[in-house]
PDB file of N, CA and C in Angstrom:
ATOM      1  N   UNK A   1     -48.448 131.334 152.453  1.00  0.00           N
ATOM      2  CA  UNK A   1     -49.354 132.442 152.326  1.00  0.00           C
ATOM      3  C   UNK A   1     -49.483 133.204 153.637  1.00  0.00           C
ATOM      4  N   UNK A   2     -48.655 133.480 154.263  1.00  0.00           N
ATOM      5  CA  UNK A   2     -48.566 134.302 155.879  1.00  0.00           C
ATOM      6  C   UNK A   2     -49.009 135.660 155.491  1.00  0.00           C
ATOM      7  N   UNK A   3     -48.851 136.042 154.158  1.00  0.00           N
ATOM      8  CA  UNK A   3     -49.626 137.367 154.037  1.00  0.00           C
ATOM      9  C   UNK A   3     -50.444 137.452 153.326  1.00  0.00           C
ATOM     10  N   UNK A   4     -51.829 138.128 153.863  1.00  0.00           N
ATOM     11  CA  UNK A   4     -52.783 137.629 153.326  1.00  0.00           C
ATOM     12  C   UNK A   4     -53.244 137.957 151.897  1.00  0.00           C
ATOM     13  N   UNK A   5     -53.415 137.406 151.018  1.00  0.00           N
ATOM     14  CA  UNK A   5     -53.811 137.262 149.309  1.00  0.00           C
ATOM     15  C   UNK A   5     -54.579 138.141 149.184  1.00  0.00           C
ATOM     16  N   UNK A   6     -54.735 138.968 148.043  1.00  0.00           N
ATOM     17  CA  UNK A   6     -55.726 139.185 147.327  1.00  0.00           C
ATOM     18  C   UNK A   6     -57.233 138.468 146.566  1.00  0.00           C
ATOM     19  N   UNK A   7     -57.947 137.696 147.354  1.00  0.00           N
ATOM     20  CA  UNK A   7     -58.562 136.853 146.750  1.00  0.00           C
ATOM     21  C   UNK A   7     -59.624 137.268 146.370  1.00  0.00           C
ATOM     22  N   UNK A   8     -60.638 136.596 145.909  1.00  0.00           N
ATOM     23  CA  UNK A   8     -61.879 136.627 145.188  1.00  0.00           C
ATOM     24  C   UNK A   8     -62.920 135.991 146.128  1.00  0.00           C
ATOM     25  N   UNK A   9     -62.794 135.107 145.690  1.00  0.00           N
ATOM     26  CA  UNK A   9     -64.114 134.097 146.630  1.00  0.00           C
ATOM     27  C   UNK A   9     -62.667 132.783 147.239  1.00  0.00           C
ATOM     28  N   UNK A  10     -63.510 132.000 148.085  1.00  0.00           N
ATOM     29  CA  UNK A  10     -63.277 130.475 149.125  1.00  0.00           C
ATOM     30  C   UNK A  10     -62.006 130.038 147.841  1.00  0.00           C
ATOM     31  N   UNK A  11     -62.596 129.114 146.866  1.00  0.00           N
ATOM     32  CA  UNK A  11     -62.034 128.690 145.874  1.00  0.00           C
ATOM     33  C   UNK A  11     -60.183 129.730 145.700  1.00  0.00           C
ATOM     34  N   UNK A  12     -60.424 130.788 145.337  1.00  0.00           N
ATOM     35  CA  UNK A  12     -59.860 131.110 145.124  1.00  0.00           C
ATOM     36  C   UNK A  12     -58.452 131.523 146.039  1.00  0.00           C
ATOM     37  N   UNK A  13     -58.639 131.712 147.399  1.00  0.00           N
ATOM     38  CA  UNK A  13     -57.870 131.789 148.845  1.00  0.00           C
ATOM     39  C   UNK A  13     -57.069 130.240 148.851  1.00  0.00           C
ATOM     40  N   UNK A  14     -58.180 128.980 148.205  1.00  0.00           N
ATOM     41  CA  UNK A  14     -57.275 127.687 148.649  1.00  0.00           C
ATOM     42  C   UNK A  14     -56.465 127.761 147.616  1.00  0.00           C
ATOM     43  N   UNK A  15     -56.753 127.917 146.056  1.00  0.00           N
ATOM     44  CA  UNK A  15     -55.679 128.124 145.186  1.00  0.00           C
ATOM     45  C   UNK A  15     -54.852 128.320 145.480  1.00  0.00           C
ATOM     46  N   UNK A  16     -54.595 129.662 146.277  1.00  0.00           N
ATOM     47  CA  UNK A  16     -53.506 130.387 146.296  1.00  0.00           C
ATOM     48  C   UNK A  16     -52.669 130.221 147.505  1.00  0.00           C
ATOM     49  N   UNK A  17     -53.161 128.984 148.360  1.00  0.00           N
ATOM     50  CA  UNK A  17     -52.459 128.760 149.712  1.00  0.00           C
ATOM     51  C   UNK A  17     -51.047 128.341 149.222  1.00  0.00           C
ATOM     52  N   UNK A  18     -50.465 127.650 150.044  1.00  0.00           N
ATOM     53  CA  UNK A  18     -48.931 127.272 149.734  1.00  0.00           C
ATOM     54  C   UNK A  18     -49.394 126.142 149.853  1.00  0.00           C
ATOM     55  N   UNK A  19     -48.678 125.319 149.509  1.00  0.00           N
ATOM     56  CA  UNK A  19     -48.670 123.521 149.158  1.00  0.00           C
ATOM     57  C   UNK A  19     -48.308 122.921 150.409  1.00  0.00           C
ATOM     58  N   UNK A  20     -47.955 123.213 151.507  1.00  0.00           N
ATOM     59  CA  UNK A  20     -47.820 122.642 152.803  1.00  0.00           C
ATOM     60  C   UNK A  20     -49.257 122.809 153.839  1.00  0.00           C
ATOM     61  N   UNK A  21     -50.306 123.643 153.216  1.00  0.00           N
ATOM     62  CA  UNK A  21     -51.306 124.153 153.699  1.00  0.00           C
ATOM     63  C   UNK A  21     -52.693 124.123 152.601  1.00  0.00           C
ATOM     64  N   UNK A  22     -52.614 123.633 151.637  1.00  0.00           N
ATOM     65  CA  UNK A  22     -53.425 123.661 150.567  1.00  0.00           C
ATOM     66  C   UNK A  22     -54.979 122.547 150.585  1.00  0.00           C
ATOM     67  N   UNK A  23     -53.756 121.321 151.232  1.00  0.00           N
ATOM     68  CA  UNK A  23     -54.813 120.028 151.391  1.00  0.00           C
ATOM     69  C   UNK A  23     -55.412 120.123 152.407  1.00  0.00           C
ATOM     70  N   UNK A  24     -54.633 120.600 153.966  1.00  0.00           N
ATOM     71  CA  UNK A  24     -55.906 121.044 154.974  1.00  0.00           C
ATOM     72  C   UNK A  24     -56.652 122.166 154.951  1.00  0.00           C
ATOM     73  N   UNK A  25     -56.518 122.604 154.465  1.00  0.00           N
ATOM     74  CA  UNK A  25     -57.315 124.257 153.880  1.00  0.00           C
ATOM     75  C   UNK A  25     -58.606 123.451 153.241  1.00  0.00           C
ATOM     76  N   UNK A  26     -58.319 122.881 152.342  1.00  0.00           N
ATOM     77  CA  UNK A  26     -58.976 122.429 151.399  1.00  0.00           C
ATOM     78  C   UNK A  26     -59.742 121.450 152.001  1.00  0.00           C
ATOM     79  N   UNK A  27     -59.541 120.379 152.748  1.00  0.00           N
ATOM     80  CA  UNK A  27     -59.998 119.569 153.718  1.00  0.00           C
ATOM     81  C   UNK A  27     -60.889 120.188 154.858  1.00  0.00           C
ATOM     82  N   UNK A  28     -60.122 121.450 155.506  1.00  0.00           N
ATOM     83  CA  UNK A  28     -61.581 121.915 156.517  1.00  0.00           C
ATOM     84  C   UNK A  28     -62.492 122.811 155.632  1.00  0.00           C
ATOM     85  N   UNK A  29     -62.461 123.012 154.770  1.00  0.00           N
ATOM     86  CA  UNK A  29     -63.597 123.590 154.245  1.00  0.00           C
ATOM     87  C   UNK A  29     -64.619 122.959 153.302  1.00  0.00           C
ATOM     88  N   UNK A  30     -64.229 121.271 153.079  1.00  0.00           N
ATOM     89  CA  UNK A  30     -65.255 120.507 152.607  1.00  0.00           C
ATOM     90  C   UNK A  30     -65.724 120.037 154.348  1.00  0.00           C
ATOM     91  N   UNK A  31     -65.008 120.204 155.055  1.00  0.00           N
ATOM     92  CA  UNK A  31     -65.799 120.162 156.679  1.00  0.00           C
ATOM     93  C   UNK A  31     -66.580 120.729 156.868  1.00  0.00           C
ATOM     94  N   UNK A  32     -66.117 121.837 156.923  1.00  0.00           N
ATOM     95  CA  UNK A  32     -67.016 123.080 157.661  1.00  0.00           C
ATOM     96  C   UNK A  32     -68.512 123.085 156.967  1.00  0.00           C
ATOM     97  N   UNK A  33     -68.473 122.987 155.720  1.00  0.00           N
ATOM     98  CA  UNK A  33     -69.630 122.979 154.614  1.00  0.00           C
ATOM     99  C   UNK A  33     -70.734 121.609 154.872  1.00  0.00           C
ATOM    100  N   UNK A  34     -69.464 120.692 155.090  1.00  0.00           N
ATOM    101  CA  UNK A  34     -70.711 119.593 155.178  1.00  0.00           C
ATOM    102  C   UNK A  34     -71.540 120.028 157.004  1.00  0.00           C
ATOM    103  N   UNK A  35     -70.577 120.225 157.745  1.00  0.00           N
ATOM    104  CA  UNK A  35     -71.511 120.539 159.299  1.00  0.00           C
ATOM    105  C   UNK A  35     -72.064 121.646 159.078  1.00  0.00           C
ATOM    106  N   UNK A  36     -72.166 122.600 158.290  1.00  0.00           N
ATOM    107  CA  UNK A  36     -72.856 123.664 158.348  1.00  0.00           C
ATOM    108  C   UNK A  36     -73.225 123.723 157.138  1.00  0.00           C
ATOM    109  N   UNK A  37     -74.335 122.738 156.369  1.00  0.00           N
ATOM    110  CA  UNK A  37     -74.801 122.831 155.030  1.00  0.00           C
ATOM    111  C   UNK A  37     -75.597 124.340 155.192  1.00  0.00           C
ATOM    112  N   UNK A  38     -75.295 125.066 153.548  1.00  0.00           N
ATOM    113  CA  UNK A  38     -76.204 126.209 153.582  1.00  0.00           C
ATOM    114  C   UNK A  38     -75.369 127.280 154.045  1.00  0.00           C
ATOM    115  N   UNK A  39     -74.120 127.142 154.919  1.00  0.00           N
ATOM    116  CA  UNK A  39     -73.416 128.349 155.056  1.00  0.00           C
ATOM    117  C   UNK A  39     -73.072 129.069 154.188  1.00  0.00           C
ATOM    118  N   UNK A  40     -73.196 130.351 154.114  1.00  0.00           N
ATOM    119  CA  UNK A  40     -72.685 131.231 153.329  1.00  0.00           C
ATOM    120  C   UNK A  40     -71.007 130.844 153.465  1.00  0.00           C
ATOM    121  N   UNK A  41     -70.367 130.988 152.099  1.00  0.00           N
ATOM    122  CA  UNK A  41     -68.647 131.268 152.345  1.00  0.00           C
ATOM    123  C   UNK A  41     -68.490 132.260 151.413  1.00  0.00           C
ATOM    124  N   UNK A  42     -67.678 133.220 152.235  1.00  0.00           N
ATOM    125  CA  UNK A  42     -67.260 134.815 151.735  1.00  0.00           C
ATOM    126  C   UNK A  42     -66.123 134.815 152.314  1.00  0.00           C
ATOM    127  N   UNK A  43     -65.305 135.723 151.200  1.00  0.00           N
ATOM    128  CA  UNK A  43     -63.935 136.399 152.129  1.00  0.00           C
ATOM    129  C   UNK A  43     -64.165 137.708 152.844  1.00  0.00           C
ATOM    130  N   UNK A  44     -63.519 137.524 154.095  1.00  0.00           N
ATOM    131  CA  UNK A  44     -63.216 138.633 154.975  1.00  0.00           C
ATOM    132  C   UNK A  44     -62.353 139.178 155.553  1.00  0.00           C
ATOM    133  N   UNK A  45     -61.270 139.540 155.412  1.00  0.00           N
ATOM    134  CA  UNK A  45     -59.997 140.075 155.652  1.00  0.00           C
ATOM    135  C   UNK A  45     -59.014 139.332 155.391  1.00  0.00           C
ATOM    136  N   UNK A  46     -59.414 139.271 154.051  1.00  0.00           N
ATOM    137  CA  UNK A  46     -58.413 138.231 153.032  1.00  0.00           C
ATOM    138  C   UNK A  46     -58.387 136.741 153.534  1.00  0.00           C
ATOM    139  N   UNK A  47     -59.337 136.220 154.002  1.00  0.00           N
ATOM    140  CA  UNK A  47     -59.837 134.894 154.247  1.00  0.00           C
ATOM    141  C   UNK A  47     -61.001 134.201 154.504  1.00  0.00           C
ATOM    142  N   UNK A  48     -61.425 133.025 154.362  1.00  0.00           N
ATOM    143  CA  UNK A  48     -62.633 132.623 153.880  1.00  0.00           C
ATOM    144  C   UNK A  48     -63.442 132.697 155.662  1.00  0.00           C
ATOM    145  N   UNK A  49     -64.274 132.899 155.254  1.00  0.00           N
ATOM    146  CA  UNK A  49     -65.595 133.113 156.401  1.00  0.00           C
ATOM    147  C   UNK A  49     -66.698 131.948 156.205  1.00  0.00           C
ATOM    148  N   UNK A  50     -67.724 131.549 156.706  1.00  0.00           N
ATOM    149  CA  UNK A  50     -68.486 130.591 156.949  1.00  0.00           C
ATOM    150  C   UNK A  50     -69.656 130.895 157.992  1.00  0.00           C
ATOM    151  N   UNK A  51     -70.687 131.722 157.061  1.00  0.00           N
ATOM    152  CA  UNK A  51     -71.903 132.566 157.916  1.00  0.00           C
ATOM    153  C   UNK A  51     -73.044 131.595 158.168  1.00  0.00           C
ATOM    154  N   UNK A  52     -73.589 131.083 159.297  1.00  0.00           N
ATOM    155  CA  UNK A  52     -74.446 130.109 159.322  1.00  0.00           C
ATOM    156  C   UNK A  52     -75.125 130.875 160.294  1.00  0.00           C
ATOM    157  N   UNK A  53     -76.550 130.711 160.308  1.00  0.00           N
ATOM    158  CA  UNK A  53     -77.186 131.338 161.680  1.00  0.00           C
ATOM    159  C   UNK A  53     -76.848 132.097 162.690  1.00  0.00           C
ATOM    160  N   UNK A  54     -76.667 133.751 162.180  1.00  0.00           N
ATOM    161  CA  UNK A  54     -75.734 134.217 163.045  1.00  0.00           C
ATOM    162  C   UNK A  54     -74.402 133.697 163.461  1.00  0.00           C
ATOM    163  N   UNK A  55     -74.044 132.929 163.226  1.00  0.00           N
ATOM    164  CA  UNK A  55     -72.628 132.613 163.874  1.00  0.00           C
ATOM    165  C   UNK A  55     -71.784 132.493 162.219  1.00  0.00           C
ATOM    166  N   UNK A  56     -70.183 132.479 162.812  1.00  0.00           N
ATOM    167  CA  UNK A  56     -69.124 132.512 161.988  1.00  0.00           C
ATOM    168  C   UNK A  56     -68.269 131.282 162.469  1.00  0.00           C
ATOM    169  N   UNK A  57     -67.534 131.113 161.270  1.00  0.00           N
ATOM    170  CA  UNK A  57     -66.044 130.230 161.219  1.00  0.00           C
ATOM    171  C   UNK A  57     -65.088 130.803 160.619  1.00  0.00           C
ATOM    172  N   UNK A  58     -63.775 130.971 160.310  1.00  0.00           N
ATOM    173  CA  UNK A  58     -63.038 130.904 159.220  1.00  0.00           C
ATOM    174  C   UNK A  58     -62.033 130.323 159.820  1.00  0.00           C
ATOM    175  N   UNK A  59     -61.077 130.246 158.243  1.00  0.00           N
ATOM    176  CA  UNK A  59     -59.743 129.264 158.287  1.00  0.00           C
ATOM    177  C   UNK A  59     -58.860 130.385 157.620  1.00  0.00           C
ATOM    178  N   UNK A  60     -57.480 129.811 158.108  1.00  0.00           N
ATOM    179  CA  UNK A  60     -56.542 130.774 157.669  1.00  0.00           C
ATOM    180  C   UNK A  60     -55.437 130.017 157.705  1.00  0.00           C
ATOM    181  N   UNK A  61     -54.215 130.468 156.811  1.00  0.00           N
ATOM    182  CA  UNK A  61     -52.693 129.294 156.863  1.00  0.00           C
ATOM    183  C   UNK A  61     -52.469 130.918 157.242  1.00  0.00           C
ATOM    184  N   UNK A  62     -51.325 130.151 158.333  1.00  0.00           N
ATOM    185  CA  UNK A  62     -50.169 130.736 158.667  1.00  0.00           C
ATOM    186  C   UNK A  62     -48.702 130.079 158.425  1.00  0.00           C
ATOM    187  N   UNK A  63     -47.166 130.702 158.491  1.00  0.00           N
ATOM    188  CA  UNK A  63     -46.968 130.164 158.231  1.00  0.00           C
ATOM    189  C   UNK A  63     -46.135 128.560 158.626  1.00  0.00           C
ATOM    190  N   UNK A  64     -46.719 127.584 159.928  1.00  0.00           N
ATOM    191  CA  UNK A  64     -46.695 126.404 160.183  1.00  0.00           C
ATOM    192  C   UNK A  64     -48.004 126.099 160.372  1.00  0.00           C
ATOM    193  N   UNK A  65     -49.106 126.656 160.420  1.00  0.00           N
ATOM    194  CA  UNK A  65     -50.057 125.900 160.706  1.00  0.00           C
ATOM    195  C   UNK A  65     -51.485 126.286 160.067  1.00  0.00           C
ATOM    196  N   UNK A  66     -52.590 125.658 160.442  1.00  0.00           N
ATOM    197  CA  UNK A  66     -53.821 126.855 159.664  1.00  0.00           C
ATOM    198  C   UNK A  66     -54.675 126.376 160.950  1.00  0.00           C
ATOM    199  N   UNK A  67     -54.993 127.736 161.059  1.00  0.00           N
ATOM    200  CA  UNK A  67     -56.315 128.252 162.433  1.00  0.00           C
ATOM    201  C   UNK A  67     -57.899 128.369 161.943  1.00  0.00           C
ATOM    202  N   UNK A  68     -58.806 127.364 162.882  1.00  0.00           N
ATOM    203  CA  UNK A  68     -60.091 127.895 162.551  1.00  0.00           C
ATOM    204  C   UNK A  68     -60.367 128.524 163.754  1.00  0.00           C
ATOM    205  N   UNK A  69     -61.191 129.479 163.853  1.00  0.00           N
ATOM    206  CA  UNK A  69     -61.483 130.504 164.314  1.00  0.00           C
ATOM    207  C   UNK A  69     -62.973 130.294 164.589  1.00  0.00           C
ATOM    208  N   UNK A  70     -63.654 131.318 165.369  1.00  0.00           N
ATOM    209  CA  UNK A  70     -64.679 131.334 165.469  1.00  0.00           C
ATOM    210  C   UNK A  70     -65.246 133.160 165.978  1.00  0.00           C
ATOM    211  N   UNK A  71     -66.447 133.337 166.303  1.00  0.00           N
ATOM    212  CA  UNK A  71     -67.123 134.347 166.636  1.00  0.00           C
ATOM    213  C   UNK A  71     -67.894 133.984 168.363  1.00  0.00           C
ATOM    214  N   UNK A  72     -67.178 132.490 169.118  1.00  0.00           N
ATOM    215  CA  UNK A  72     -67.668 131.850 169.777  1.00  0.00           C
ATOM    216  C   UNK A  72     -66.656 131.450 170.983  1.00  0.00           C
ATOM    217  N   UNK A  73     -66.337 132.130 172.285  1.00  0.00           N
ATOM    218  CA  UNK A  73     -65.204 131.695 172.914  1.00  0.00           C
ATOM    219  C   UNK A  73     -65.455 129.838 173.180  1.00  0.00           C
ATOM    220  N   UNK A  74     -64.386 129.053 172.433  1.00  0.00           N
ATOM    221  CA  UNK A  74     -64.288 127.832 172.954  1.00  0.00           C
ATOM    222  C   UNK A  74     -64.411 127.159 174.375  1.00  0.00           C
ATOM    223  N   UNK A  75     -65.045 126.313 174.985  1.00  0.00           N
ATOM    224  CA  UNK A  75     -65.648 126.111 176.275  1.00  0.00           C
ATOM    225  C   UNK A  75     -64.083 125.329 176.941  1.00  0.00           C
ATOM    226  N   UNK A  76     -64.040 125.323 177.588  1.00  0.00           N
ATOM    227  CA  UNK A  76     -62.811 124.996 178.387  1.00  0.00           C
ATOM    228  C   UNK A  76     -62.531 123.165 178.763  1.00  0.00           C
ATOM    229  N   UNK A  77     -63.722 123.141 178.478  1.00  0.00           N
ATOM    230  CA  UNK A  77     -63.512 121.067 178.623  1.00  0.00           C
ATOM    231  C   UNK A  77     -63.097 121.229 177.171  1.00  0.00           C
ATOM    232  N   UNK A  78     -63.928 121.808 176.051  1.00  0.00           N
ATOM    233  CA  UNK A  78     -63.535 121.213 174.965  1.00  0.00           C
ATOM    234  C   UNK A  78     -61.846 121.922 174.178  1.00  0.00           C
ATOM    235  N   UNK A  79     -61.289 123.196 174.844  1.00  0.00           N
ATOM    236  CA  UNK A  79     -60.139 123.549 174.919  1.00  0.00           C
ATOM    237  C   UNK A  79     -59.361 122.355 175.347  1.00  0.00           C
ATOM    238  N   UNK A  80     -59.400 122.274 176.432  1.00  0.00           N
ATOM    239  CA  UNK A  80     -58.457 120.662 177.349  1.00  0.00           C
ATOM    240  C   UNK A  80     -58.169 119.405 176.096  1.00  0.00           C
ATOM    241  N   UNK A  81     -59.670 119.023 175.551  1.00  0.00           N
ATOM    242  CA  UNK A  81     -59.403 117.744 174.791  1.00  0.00           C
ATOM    243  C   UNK A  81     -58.931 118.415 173.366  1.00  0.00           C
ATOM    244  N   UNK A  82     -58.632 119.687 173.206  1.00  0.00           N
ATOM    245  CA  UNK A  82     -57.627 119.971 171.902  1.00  0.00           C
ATOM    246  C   UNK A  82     -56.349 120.039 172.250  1.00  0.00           C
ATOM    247  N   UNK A  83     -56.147 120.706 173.452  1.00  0.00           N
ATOM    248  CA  UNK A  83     -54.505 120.163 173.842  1.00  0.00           C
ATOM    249  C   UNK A  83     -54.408 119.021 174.320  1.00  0.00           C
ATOM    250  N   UNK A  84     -54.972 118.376 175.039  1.00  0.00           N
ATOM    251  CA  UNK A  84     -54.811 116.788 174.902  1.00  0.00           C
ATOM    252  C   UNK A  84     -54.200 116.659 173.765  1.00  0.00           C
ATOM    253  N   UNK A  85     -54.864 116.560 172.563  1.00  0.00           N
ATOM    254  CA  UNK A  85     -54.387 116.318 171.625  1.00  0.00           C
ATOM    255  C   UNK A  85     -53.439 116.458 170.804  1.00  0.00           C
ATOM    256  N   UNK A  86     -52.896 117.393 171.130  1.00  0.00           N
ATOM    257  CA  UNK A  86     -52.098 117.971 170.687  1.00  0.00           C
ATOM    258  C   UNK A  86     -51.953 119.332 169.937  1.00  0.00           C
ATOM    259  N   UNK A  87     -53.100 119.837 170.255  1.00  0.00           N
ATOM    260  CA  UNK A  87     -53.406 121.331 169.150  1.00  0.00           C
ATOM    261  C   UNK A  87     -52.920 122.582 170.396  1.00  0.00           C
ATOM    262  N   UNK A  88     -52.645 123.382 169.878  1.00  0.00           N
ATOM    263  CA  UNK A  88     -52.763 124.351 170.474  1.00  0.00           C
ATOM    264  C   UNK A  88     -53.852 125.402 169.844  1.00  0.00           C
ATOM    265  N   UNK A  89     -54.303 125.902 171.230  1.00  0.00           N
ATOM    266  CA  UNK A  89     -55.905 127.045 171.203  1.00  0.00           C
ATOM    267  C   UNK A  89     -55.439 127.936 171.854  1.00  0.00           C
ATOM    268  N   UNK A  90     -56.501 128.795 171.368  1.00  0.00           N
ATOM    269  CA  UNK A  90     -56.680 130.145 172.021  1.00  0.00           C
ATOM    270  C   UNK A  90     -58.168 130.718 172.760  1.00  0.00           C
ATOM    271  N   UNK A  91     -58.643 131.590 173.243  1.00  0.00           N
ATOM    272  CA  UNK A  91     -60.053 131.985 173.396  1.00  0.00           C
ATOM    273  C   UNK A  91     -61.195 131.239 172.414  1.00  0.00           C
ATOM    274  N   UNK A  92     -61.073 131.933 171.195  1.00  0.00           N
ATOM    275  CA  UNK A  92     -62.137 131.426 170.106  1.00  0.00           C
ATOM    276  C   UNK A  92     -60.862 130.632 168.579  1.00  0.00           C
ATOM    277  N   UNK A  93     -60.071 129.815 169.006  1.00  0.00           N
ATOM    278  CA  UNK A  93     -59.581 129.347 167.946  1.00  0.00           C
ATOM    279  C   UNK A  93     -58.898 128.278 167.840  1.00  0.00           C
ATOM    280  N   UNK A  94     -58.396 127.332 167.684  1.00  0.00           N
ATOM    281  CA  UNK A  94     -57.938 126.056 167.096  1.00  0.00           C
ATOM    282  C   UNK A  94     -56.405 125.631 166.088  1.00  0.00           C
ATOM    283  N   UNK A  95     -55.567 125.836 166.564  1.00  0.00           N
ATOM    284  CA  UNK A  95     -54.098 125.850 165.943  1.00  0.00           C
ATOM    285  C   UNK A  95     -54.254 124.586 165.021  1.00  0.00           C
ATOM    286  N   UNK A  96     -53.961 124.303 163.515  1.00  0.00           N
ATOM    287  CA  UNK A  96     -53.221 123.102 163.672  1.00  0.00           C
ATOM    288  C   UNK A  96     -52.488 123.252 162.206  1.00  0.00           C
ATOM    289  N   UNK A  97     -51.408 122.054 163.048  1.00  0.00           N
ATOM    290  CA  UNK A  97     -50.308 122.181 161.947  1.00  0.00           C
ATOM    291  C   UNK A  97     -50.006 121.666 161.198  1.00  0.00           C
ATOM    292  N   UNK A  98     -49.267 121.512 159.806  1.00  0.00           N
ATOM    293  CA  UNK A  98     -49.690 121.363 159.107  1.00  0.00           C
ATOM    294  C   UNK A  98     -49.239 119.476 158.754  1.00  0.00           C
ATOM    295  N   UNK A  99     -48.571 119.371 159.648  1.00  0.00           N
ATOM    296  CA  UNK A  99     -48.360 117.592 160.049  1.00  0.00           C
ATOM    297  C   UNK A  99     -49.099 117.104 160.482  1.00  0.00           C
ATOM    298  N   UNK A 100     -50.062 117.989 161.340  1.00  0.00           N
ATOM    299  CA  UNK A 100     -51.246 117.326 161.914  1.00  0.00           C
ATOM    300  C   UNK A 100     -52.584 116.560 161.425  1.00  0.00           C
ATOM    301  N   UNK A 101     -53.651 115.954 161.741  1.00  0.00           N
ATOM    302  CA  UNK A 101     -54.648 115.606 161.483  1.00  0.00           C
ATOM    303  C   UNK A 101     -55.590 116.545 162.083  1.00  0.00           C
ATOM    304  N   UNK A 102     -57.029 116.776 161.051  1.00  0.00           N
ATOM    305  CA  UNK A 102     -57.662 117.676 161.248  1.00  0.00           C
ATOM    306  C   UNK A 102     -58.694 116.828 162.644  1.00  0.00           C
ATOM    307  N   UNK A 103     -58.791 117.367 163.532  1.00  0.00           N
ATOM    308  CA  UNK A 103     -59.411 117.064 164.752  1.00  0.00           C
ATOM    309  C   UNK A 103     -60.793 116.704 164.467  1.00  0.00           C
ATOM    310  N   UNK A 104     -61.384 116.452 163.506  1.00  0.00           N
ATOM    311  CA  UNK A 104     -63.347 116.235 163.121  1.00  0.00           C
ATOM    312  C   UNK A 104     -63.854 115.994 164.108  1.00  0.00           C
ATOM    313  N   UNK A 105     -63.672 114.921 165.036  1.00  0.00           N
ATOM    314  CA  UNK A 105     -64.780 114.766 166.249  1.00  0.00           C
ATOM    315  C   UNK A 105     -64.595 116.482 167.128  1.00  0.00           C
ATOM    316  N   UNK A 106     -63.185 116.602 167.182  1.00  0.00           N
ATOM    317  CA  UNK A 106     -63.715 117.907 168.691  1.00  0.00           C
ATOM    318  C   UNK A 106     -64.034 119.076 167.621  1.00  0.00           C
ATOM    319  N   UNK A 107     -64.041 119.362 166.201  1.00  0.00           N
ATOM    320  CA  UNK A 107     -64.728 120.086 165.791  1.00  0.00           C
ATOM    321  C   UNK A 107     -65.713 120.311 165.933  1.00  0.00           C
ATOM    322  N   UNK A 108     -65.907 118.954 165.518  1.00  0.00           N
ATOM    323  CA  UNK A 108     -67.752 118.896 165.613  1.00  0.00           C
ATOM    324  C   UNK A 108     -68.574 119.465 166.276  1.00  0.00           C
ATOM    325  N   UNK A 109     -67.694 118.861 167.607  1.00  0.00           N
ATOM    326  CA  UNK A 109     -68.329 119.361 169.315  1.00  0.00           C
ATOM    327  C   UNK A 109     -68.635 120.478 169.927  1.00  0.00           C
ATOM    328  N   UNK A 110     -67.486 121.220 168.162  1.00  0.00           N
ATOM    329  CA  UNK A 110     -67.066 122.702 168.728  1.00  0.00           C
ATOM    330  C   UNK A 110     -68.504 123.489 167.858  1.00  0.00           C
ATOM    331  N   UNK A 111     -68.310 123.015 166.517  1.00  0.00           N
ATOM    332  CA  UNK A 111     -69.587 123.366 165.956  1.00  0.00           C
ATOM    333  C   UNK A 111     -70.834 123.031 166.875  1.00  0.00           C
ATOM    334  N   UNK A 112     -70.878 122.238 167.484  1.00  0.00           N
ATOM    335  CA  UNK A 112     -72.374 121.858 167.695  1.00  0.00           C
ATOM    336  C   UNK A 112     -72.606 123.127 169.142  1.00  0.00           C
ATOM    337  N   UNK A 113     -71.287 122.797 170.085  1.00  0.00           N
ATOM    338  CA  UNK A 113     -71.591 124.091 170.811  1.00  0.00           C
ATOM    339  C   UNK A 113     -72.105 125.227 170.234  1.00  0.00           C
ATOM    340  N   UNK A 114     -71.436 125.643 169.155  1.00  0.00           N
ATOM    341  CA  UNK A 114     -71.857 127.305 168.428  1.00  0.00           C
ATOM    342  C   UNK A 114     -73.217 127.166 168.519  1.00  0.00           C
ATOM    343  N   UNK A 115     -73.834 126.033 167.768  1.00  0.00           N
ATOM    344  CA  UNK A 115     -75.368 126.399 167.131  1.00  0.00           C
ATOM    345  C   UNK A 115     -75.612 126.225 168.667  1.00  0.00           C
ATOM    346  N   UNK A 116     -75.565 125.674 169.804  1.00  0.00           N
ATOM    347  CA  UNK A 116     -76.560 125.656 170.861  1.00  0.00           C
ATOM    348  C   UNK A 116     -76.352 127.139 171.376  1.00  0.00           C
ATOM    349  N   UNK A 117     -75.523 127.538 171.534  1.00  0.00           N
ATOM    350  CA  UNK A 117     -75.033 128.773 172.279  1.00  0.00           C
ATOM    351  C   UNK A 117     -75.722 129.991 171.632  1.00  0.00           C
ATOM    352  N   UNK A 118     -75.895 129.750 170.598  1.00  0.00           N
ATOM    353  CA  UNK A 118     -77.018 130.454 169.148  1.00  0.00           C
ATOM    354  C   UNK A 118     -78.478 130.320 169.727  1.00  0.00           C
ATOM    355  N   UNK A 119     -78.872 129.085 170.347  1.00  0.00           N
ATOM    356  CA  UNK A 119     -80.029 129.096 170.718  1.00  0.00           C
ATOM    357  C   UNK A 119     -80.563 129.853 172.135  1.00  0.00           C
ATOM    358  N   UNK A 120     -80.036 129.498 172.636  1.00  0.00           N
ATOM    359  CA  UNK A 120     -80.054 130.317 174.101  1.00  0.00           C
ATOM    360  C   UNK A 120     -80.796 131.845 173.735  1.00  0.00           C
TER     361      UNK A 120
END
């Protein structure tokens, strides 16, 4: 799915992912939902969004990997322990591929930054 779908709602974007990207698609967004119970999920430029207290997430397949994103530049210790790991990042985003395992703890860390950074 490197170009982006015509979709409807969340549900409907993982449908339509490709099968090399379907189960982690599908996997960070029973994530994202459980750390951010109550988030709104909407599509936004042909991909799912995740509106929680002022702040955003989304996920997207490309085509080797799927990116979560944010509205939040990632802090630079917690950048380090995603390439540690093996992910590659960007400013506000999170590479991973599709061999990979979804990172949950430095998500988390990453979510939990957002909401503090929200508080300030």
């Amino acid at each position: 799915m490197p170009e982006k779908p015509d979709v409807k709602d969340v549900p409907d974007y993982l449908n339509q992912a490709s099968v090399d990207a379907r189960g982690l698609l599908t996997a960070l967004d029973r994530f994202i939902t459980k750390e951010w119970p109550g988030a709104e999920r909407v599509i936004k430029y042909g991909q799912p969004f995740y509106k929680w207290n002022g702040q955003r997430i989304s996920i997207a397949e490309y085509q080797k990997h799927v990116s979560v994103s944010s509205n939040q530049v990632l802090s630079k210790k917690l950048a380090a322990a995603f390439v540690n790991g093996g992910y590659e990042v960007g400013d506000k985003r999170v590479n991973i591929a599709f061999h990979q395992d979804i990172p949950k703890e430095l998500l988390h860390q990453w979510f939990q930054e957002i909401i503090e950074a929200n508080k300030l």
